[in-house]
C-alpha atoms as a PDB file:
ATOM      1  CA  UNK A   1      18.618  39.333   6.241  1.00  0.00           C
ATOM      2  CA  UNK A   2      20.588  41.623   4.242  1.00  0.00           C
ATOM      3  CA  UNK A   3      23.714  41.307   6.797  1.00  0.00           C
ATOM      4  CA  UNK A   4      23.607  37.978   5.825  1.00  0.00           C
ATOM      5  CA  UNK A   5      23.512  38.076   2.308  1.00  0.00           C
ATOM      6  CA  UNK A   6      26.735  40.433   2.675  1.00  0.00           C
ATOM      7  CA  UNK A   7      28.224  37.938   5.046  1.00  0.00           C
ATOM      8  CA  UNK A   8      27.962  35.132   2.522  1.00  0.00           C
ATOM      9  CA  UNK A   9      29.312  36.881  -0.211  1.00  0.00           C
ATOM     10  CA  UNK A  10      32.100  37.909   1.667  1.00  0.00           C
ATOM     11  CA  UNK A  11      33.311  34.677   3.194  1.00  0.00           C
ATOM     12  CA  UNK A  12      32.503  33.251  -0.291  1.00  0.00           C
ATOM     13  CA  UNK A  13      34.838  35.683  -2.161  1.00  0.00           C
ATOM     14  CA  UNK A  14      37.681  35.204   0.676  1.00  0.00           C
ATOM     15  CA  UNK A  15      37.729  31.562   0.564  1.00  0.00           C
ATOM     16  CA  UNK A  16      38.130  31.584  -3.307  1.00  0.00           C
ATOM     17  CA  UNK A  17      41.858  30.155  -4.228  1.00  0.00           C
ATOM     18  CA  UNK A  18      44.283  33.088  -5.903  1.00  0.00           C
ATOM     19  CA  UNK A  19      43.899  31.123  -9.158  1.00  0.00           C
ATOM     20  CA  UNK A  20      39.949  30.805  -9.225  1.00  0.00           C
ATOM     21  CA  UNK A  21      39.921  34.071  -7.915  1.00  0.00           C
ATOM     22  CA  UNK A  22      42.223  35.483 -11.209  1.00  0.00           C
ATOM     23  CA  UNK A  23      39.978  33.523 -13.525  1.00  0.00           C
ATOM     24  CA  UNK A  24      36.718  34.935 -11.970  1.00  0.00           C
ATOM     25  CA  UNK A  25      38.324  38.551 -12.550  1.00  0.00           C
ATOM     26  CA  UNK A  26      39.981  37.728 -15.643  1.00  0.00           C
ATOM     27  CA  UNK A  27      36.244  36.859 -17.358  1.00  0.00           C
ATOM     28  CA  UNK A  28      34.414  39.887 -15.877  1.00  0.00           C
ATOM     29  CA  UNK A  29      36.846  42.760 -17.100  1.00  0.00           C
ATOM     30  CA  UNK A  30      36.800  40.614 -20.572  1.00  0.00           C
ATOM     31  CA  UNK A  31      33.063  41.032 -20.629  1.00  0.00           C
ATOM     32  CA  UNK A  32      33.460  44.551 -19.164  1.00  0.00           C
ATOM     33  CA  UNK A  33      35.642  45.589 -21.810  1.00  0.00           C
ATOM     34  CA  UNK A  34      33.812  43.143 -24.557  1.00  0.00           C
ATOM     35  CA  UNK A  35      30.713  45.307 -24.103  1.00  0.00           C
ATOM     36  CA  UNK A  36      32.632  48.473 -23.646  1.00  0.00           C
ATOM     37  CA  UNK A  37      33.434  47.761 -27.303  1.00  0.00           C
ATOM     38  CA  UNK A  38      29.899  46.468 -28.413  1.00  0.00           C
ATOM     39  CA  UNK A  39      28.473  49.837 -27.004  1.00  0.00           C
ATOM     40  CA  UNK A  40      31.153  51.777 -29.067  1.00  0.00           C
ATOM     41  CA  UNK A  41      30.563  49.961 -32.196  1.00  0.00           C
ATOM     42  CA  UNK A  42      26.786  50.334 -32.045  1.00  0.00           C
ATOM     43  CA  UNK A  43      27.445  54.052 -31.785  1.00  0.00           C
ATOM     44  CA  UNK A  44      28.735  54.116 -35.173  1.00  0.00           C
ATOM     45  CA  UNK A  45      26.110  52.099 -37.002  1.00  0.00           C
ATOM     46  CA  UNK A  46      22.263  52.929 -37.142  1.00  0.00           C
ATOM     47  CA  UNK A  47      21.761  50.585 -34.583  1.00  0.00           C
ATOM     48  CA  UNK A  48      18.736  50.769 -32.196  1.00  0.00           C
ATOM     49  CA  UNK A  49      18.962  53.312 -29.291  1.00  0.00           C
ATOM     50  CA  UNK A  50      17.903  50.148 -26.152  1.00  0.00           C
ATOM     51  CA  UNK A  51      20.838  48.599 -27.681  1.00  0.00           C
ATOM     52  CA  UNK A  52      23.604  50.952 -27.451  1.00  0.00           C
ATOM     53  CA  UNK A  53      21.875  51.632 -23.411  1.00  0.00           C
ATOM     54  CA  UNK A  54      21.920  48.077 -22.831  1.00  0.00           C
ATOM     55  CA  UNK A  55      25.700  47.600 -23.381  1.00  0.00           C
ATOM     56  CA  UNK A  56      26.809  50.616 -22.050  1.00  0.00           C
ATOM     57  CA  UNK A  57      25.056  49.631 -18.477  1.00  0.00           C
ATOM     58  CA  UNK A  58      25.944  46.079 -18.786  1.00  0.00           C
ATOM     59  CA  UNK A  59      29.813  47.307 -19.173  1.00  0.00           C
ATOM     60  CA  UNK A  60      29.281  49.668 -16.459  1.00  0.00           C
ATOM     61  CA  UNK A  61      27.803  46.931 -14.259  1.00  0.00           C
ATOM     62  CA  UNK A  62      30.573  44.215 -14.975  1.00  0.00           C
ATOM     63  CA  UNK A  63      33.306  46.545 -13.947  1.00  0.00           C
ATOM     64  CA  UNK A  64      31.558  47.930 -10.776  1.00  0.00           C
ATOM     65  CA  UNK A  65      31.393  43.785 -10.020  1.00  0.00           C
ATOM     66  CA  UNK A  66      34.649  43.647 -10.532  1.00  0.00           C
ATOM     67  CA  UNK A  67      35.803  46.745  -8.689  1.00  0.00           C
ATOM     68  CA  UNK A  68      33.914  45.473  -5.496  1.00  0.00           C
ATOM     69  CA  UNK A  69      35.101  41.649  -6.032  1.00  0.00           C
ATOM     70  CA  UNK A  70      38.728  43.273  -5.844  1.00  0.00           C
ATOM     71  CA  UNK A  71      38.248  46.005  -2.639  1.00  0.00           C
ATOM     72  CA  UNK A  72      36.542  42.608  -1.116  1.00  0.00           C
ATOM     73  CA  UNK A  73      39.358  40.088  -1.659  1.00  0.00           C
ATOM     74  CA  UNK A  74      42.216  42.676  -0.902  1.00  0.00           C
END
């Protein structure tokens, strides 16, 4: 089951044109880096401590998808 979940994704990811391919990766390190700079900002305000966790992993998360998106494709 899993081998096929992998296999999908794969072939799914290669058979992406170059240009929807650079859009895909173009909105994932904006997010990355959008809540790279949420997470920072929340560190300077009194802002509530699930918060400033929240962004920091979903940063994290975005740029590990778009680290593996990349090793896939190339």
């Amino acid at each position: 089951m899993f081998d096929r979940v992998v296999n999908v994704a794969y072939n799914f990811v290669r058979e992406l044109s170059t240009t929807t391919f650079c859009i895909i990766m173009a909105i994932l390190i904006t997010l990355g880096f959008y809540y790279l700079a949420r997470f920072l900002k929340a560190n300077k305000k009194e802002a509530p401590k699930l918060a400033k966790v929240s962004y920091l992993l979903m940063s994290v998360l975005i740029i590990v998808v778009f680290v593996v998106l990349t090793n896939i494709r190339y």
